[in-house]
N, C-alpha and C. Protein backbone atom coordinates (compact mmCIF):
# COMPACT_ATOMS: atom_id res chain seq x y z
N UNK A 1 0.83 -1.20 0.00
CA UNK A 1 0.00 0.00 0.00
C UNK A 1 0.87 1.26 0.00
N UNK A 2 1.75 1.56 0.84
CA UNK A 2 2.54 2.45 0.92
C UNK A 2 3.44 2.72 -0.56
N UNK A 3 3.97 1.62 -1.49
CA UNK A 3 4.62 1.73 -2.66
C UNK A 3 3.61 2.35 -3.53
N UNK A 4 2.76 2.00 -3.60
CA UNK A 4 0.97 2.11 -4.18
C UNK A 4 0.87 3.94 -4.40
N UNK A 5 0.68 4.07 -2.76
CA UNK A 5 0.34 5.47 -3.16
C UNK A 5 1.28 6.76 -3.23
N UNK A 6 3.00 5.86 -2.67
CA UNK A 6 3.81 6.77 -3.89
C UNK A 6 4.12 6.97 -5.04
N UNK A 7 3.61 6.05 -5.83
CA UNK A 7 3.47 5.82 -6.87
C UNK A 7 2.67 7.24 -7.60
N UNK A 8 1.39 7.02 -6.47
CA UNK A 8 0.80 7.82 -7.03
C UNK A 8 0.77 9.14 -6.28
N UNK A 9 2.21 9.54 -5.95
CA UNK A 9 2.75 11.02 -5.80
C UNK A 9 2.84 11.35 -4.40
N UNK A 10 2.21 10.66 -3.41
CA UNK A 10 1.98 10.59 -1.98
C UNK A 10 3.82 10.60 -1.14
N UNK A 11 4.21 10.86 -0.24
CA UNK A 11 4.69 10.64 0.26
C UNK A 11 4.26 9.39 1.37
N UNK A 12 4.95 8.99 1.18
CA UNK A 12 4.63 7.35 2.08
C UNK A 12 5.41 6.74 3.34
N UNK A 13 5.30 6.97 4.65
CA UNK A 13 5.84 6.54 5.79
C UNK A 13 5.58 5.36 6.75
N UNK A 14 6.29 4.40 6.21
CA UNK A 14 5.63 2.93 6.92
C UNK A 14 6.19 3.16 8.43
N UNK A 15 5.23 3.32 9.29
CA UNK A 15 5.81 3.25 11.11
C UNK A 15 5.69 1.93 11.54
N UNK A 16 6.68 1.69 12.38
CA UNK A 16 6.73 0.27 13.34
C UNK A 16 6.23 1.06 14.78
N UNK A 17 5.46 0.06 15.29
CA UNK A 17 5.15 0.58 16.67
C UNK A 17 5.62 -0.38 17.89
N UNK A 18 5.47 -0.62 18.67
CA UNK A 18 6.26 -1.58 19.97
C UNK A 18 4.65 -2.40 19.67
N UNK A 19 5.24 -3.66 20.29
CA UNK A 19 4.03 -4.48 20.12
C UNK A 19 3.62 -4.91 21.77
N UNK A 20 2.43 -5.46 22.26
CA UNK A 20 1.90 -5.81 22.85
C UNK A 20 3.40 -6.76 23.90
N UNK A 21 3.58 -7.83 23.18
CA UNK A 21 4.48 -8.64 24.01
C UNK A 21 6.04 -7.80 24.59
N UNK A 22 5.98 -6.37 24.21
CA UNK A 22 7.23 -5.76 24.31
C UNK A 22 6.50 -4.31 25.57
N UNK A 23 5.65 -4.05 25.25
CA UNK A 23 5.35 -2.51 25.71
C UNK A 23 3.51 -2.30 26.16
N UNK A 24 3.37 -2.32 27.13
CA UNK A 24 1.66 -2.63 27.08
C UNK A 24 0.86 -0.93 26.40
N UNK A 25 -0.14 -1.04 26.60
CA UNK A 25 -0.84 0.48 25.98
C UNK A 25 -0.31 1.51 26.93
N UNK A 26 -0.03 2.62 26.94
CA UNK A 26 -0.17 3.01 25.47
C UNK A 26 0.67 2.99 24.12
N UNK A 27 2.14 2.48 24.67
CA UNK A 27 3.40 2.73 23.88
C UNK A 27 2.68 2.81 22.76
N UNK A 28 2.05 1.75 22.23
CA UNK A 28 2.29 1.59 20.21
C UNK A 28 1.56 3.48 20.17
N UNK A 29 0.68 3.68 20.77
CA UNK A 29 0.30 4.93 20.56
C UNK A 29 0.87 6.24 20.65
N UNK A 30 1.94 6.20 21.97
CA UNK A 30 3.07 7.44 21.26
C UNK A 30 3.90 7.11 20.58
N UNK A 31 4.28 5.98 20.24
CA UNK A 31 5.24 5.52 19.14
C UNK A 31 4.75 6.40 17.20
N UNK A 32 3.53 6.02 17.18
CA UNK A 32 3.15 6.51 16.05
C UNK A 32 3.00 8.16 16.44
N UNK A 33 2.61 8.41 17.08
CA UNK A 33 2.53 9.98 17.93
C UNK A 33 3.72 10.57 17.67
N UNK A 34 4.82 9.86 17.79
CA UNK A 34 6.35 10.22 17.79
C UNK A 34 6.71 10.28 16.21
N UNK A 35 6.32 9.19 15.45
CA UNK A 35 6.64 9.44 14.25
C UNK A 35 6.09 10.38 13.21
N UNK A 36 5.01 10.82 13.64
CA UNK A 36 4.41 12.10 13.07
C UNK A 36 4.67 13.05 13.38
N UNK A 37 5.37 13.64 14.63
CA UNK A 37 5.91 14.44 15.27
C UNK A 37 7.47 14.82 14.57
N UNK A 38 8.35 13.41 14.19
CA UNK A 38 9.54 13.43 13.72
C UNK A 38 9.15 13.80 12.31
N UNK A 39 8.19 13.56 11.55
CA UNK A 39 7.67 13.54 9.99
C UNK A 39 7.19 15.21 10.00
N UNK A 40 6.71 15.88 11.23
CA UNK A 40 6.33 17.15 10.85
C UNK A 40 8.08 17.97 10.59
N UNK A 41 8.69 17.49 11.86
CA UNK A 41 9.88 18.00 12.08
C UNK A 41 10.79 18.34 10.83
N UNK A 42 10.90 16.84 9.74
CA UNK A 42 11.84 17.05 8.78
C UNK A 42 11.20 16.69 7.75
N UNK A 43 10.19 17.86 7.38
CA UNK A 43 8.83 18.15 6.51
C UNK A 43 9.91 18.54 5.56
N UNK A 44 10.47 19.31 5.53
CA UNK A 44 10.90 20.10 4.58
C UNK A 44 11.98 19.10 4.07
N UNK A 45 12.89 18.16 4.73
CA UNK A 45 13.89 17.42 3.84
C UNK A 45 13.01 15.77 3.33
N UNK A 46 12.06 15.66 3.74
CA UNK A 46 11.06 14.45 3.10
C UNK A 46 10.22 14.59 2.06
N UNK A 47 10.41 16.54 1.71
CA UNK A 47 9.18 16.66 0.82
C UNK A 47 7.75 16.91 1.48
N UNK A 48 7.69 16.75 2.51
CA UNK A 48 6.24 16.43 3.27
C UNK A 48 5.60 17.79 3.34
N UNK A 49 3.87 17.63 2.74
CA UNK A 49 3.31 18.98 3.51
C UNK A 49 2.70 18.72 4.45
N UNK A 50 3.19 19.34 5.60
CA UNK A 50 3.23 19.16 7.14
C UNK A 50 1.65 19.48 7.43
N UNK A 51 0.80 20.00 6.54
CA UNK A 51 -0.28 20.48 7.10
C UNK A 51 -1.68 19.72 6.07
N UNK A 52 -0.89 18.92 5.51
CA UNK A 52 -1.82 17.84 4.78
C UNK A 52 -1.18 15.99 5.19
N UNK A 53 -1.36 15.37 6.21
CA UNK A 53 -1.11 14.15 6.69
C UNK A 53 -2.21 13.64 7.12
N UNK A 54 -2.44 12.23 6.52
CA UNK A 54 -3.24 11.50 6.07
C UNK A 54 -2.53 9.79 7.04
N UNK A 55 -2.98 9.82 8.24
CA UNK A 55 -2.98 8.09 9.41
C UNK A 55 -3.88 7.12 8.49
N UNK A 56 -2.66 5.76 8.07
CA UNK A 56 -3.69 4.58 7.39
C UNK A 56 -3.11 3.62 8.07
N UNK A 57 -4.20 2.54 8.72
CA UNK A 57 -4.13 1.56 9.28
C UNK A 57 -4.59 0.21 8.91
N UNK A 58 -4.00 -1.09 9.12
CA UNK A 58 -5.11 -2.15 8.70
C UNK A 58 -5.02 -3.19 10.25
N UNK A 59 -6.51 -3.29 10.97
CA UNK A 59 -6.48 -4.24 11.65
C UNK A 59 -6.36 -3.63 12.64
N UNK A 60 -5.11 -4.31 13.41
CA UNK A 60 -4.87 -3.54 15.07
C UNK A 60 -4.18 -2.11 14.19
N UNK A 61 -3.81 -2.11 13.22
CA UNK A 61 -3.04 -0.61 12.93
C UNK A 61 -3.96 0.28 12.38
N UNK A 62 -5.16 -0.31 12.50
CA UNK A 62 -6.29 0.64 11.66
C UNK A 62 -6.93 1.33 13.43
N UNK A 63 -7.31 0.51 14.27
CA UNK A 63 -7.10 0.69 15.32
C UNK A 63 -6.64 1.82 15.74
N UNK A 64 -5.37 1.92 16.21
CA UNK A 64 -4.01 2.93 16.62
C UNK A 64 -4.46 4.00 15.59
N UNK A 65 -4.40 3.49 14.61
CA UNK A 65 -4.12 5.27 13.18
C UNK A 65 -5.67 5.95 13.83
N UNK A 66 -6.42 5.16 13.74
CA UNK A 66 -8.16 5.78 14.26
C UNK A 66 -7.63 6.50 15.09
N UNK A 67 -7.18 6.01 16.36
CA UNK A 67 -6.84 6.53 18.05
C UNK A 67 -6.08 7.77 17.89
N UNK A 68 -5.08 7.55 17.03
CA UNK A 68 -4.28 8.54 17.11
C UNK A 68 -4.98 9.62 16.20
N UNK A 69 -5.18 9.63 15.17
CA UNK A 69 -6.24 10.69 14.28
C UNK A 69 -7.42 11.10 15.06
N UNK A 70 -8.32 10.88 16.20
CA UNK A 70 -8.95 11.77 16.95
C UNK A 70 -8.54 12.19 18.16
N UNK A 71 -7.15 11.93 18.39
CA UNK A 71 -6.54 12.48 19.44
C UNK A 71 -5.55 13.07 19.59
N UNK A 72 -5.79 14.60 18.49
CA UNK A 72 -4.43 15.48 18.37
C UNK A 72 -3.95 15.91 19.54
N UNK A 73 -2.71 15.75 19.76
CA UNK A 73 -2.46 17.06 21.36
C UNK A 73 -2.92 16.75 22.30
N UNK A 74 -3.69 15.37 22.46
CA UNK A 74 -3.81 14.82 23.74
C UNK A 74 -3.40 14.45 25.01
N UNK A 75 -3.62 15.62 26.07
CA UNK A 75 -2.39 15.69 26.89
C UNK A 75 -2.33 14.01 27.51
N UNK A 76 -3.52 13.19 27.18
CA UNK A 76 -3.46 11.56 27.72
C UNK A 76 -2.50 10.87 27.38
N UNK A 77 -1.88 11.35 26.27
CA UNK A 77 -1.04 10.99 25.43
C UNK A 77 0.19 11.37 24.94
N UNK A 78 1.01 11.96 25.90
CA UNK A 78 1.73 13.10 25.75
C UNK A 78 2.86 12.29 25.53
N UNK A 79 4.06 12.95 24.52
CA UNK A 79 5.43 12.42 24.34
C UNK A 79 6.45 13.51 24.18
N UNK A 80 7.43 13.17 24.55
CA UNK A 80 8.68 14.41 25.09
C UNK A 80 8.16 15.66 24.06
N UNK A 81 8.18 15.20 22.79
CA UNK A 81 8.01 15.98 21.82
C UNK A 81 6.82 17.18 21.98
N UNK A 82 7.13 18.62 21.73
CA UNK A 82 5.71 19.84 21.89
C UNK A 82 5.35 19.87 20.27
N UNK A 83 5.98 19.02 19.46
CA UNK A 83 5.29 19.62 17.81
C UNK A 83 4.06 18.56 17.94
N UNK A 84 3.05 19.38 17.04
CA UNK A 84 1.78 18.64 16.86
C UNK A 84 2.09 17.26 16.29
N UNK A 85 0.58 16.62 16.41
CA UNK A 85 1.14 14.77 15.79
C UNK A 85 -0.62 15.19 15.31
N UNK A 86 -1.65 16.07 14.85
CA UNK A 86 -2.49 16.47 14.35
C UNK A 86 -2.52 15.76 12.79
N UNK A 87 -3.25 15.08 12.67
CA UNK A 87 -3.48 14.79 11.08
C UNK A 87 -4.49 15.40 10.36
N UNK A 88 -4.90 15.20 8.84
CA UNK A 88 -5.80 15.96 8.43
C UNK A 88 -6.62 14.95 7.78
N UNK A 89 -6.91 13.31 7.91
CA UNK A 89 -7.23 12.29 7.38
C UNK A 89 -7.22 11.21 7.97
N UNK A 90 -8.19 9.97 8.20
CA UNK A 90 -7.79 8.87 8.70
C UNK A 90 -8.87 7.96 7.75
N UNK A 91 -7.98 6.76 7.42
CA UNK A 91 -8.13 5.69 6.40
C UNK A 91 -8.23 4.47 7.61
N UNK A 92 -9.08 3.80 8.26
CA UNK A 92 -9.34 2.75 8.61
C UNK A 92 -9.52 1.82 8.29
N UNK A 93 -8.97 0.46 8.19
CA UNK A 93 -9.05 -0.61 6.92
C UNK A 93 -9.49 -1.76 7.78
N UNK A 94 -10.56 -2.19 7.90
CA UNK A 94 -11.08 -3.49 8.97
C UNK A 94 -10.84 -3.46 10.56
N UNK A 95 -10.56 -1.83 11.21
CA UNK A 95 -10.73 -1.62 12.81
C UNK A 95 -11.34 -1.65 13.36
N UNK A 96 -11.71 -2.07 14.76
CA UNK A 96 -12.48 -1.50 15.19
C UNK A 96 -12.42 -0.47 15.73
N UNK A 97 -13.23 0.74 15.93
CA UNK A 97 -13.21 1.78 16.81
C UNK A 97 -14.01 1.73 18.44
N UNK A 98 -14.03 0.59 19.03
CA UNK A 98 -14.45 0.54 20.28
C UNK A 98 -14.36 -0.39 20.82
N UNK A 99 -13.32 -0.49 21.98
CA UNK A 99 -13.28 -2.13 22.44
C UNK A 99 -14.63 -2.31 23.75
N UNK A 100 -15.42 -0.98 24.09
CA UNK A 100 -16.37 -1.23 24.68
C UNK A 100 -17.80 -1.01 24.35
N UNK A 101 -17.74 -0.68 23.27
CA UNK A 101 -19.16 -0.78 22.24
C UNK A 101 -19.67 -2.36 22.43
N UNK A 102 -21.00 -2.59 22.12
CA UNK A 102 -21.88 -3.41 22.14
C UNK A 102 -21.47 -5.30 21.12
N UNK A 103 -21.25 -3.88 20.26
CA UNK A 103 -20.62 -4.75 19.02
C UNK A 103 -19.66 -5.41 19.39
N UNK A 104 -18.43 -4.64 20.11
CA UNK A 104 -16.81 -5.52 20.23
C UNK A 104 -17.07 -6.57 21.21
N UNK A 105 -16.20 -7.76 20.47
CA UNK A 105 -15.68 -8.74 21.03
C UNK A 105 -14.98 -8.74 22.50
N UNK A 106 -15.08 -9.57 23.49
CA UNK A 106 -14.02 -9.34 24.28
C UNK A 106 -12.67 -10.48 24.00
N UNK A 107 -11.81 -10.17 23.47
CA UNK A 107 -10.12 -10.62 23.47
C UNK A 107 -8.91 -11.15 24.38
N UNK A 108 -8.74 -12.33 24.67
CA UNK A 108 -7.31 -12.00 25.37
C UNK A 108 -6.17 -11.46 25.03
N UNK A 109 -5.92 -11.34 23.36
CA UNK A 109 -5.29 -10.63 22.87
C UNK A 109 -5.14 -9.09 23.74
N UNK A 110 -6.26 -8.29 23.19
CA UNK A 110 -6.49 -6.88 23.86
C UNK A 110 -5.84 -7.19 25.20
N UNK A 111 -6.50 -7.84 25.72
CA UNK A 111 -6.85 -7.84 27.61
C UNK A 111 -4.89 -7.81 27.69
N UNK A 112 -3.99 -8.32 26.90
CA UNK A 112 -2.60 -8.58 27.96
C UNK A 112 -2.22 -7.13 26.80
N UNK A 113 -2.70 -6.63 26.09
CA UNK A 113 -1.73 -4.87 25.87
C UNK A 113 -2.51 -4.13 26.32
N UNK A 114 -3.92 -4.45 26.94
CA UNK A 114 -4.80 -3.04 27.36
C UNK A 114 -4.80 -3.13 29.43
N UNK A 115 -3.70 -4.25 29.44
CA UNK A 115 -3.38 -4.11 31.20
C UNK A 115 -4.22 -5.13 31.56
N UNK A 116 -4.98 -5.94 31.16
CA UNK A 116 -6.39 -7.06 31.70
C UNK A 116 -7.45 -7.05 31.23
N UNK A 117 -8.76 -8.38 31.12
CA UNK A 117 -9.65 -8.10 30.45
C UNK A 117 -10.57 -7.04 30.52
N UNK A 118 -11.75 -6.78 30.50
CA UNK A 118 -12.40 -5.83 29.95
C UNK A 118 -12.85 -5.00 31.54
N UNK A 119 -13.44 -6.58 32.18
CA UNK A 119 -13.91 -5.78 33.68
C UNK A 119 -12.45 -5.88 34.37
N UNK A 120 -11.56 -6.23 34.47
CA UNK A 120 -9.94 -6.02 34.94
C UNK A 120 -9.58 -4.87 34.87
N UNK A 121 -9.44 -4.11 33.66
CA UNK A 121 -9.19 -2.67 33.40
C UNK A 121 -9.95 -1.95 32.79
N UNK A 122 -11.07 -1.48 33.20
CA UNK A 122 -12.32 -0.69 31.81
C UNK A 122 -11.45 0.53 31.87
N UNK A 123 -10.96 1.10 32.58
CA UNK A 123 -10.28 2.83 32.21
C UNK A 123 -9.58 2.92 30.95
N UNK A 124 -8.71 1.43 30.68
CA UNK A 124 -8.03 1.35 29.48
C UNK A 124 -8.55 0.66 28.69
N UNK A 125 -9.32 0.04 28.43
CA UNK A 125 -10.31 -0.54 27.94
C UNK A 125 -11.59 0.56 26.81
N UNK A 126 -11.72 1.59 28.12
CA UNK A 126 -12.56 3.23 27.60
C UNK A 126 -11.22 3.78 26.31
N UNK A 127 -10.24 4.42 27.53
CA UNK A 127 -9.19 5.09 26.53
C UNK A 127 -8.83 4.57 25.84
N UNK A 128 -8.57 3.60 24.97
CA UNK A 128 -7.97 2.75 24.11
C UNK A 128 -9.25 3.02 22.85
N UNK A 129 -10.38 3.21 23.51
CA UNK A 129 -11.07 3.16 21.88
C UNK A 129 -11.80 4.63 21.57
N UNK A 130 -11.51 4.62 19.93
CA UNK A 130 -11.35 6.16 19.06
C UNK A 130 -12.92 6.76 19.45
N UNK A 131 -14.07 6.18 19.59
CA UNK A 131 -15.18 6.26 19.65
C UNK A 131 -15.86 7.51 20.87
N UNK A 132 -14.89 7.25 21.91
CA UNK A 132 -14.72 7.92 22.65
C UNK A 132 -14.07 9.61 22.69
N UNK A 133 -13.71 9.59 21.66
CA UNK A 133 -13.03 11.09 21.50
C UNK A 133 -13.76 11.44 20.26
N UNK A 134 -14.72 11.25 19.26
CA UNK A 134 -15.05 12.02 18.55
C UNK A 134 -15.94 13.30 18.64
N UNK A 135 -15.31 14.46 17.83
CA UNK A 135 -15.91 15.83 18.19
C UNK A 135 -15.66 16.50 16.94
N UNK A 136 -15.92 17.83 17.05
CA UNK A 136 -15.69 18.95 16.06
C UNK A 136 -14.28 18.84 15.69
N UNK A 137 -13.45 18.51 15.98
CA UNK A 137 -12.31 18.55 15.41
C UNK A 137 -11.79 17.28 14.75
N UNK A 138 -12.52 16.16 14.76
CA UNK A 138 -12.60 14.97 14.38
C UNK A 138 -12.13 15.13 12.97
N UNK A 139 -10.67 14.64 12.25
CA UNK A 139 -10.59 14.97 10.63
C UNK A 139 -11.63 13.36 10.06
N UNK A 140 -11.65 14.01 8.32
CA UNK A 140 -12.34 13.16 7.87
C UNK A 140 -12.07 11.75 7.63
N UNK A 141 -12.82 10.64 8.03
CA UNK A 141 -12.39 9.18 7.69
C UNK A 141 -13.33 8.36 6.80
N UNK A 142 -12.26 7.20 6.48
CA UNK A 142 -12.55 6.86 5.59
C UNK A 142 -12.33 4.80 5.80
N UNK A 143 -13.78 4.39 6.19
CA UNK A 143 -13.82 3.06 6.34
C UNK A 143 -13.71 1.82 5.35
N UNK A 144 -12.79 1.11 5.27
CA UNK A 144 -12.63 -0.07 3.91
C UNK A 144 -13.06 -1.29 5.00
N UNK A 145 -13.89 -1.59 4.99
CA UNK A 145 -14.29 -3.13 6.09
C UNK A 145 -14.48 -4.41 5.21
N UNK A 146 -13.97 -5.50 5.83
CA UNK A 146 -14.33 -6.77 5.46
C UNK A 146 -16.03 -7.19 5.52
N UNK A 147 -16.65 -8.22 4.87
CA UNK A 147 -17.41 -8.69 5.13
C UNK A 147 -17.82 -9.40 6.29
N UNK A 148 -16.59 -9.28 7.84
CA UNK A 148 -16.56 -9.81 9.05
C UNK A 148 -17.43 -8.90 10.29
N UNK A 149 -18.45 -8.88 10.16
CA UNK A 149 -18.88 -7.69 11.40
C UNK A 149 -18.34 -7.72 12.71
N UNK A 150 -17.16 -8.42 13.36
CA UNK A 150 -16.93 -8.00 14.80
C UNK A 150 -15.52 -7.12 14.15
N UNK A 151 -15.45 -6.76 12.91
CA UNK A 151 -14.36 -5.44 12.91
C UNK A 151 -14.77 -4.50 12.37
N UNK A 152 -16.61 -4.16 12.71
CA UNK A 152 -16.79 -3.15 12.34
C UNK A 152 -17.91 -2.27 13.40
N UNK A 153 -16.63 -3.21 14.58
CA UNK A 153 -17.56 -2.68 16.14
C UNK A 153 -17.51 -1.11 16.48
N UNK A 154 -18.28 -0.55 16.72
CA UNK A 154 -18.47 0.69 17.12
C UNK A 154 -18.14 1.62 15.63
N UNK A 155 -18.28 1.29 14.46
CA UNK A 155 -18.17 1.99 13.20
C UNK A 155 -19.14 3.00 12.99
N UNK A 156 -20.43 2.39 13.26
CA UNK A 156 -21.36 3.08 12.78
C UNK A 156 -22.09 3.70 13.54
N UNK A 157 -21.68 3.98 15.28
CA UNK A 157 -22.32 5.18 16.13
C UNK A 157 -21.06 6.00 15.67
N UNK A 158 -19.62 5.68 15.13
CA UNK A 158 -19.41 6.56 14.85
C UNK A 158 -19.80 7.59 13.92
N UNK A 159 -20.01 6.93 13.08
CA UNK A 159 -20.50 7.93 11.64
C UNK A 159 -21.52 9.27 12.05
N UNK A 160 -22.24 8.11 12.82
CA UNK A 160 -23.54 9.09 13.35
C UNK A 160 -22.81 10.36 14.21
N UNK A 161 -22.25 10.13 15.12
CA UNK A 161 -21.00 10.92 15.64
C UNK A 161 -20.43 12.09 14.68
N UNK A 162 -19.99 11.54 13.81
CA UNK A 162 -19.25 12.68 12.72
C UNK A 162 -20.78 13.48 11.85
N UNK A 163 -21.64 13.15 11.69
CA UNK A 163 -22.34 13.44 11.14
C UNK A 163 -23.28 14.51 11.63
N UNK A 164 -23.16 14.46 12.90
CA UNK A 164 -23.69 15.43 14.11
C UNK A 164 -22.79 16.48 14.28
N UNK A 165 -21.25 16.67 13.31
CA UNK A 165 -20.36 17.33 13.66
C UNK A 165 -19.81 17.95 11.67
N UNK A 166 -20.82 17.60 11.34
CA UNK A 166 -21.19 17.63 9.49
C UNK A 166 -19.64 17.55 9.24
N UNK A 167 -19.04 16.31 9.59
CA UNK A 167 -17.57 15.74 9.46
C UNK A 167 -17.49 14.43 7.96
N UNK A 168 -16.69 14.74 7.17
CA UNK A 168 -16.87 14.09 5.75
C UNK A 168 -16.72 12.54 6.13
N UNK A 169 -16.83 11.37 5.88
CA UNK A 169 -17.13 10.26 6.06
C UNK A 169 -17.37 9.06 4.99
N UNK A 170 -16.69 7.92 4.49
CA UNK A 170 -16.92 7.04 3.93
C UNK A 170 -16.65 5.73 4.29
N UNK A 171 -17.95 4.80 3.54
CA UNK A 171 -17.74 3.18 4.35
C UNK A 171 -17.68 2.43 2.94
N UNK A 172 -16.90 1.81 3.28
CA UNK A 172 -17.16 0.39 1.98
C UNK A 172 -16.90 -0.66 2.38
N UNK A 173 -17.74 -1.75 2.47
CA UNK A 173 -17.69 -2.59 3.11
C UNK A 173 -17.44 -4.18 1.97
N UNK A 174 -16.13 -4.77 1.42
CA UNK A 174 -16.30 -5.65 0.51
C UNK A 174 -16.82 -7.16 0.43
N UNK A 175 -17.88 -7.37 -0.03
CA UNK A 175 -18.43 -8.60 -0.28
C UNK A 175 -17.77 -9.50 0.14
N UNK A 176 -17.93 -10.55 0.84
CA UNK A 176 -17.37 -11.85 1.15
C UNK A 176 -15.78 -12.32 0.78
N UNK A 177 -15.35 -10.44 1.86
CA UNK A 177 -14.09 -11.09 1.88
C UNK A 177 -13.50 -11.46 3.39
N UNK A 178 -12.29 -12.27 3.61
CA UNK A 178 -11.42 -12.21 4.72
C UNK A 178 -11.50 -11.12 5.63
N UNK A 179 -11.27 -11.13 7.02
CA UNK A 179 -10.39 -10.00 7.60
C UNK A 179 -9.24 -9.64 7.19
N UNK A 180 -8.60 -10.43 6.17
CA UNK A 180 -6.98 -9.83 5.39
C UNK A 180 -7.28 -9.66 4.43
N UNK A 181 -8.23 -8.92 3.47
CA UNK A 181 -8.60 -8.97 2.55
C UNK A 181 -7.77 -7.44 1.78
N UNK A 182 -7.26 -6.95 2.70
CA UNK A 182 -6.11 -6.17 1.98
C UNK A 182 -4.87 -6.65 1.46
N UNK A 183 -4.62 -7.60 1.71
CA UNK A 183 -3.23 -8.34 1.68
C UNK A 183 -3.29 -9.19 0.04
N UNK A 184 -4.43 -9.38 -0.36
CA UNK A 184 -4.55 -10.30 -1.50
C UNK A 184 -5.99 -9.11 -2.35
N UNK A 185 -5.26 -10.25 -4.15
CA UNK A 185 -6.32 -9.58 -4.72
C UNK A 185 -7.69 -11.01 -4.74
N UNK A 186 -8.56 -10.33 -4.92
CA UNK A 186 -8.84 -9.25 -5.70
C UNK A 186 -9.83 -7.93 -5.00
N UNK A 187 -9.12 -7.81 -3.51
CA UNK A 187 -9.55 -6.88 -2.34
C UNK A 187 -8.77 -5.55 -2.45
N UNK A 188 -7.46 -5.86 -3.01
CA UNK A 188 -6.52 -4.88 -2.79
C UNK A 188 -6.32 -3.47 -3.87
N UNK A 189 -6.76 -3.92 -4.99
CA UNK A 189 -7.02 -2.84 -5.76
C UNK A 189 -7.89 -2.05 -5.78
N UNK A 190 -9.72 -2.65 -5.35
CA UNK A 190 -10.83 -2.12 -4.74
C UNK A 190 -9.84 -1.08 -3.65
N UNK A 191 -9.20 -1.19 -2.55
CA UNK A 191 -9.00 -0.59 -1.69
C UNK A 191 -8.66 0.52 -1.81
N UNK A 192 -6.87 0.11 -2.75
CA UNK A 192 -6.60 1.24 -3.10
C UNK A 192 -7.25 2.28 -3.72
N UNK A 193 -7.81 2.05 -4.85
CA UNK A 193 -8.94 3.19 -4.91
C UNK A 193 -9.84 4.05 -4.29
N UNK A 194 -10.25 3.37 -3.51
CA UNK A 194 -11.32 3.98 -2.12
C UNK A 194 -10.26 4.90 -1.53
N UNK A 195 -8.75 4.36 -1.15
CA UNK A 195 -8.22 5.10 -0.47
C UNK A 195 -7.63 6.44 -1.55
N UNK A 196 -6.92 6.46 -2.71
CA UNK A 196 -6.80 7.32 -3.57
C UNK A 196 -7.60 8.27 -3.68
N UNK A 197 -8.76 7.96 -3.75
CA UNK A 197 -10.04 8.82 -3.83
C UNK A 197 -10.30 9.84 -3.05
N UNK A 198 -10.20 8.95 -1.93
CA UNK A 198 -10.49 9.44 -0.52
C UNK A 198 -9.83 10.42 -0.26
N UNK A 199 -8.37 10.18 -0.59
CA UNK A 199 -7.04 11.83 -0.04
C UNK A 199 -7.05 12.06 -1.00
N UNK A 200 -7.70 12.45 -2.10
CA UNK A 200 -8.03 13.45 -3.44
C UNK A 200 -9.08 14.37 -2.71
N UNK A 201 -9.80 13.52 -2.00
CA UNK A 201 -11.24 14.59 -1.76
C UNK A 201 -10.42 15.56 -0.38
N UNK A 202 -9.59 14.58 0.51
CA UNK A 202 -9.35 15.28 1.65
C UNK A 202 -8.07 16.48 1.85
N UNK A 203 -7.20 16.00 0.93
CA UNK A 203 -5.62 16.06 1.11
C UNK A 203 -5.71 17.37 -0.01
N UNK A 204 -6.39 17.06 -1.39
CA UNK A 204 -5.77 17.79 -2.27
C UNK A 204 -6.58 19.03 -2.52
């Protein structure tokens, strides 16, 4: 994806974040916090316009990019760094946005990076999902979902959410595919498009 849409003129920054078995929550979240922060920093030797950045995630990284795209400047979230980590776009690719919505699953996965299961830790359990911070400043997103509904938990009070906040918004949801249905065709070209599209309408 990232070769994809430099291709098509984008500047493209693949981030690694600390994983679960290394760093519990919030790390992966100032990790990416940090790399947008370092990406505003050396805007000018990457080419980057610092005031058009566009968070794309797939899965648990659709997740994080959500989290982090409605939570500019979040002092919850604070990292050494004072430059903004503010985006102007978020591309969600099969996330969920709520690990305590109705819809979400409960995980042991989650439960050992979010500190314990759901009634173990609800504080991080709350903060951990994007659903919870949407407002007027919410930038525009843009949903690519599988045909799997437990990854498209808490999606659609969001919309309603953004829509109460006349915040731009798209869902596409592809026919009877995988939860990896980005990874293979014939999911992956559908995507890219949606996403091309998408930072044409937002970015350009």
């Amino acid at each position: 994806m990232a070769q994809k849409l430099a291709e098509n003129g984008y500047v493209s920054v693949s981030i690694n974040y600390t994983l679960s078995t290394v760093a519990p929550y919030p790390q992966a979240v100032l990790d990416i916090k940090d790399a947008l922060k370092w990406m505003r920093t050396h805007g000018d030797n990457l080419k980057i316009d610092t005031d058009k950045i566009a968070v794309l995630g797939a899965s648990a990284g659709a997740q994080l990019a959500t989290l982090v795209g409605v939570t500019p400047n979040n002092p919850s979230f604070k990292t050494s760094s004072t430059v903004s980590d503010k985006v102007q776009a978020i591309v969600n690719i099969d996330g969920i946005t709520s690990f305590i919505h109705p819809e979400a699953e409960e995980s042991e996965i989650a439960g050992k990076w979010l500190g314990g299961l759901r009634n173990e830790n609800p504080t991080n359990w709350k903060s951990a999902s994007p659903l919870e911070y949407v407002g007027e400043n919410t930038p525009p997103i843009l949903f690519v979902n599988s045909a799997q509904p437990r990854f498209h938990a808490g999606r659609d009070d969001m919309i309603l959410k953004l829509d109460e906040y006349n915040i731009y918004a798209e869902v596409h949801t592809l026919p009877d595919s995988p939860h990896s249905f980005w990874l293979m065709n014939p999911w992956f070209q559908p995507t890219l498009k949606y996403t091309l599209d998408f930072l044409k309408k937002t970015l350009k």
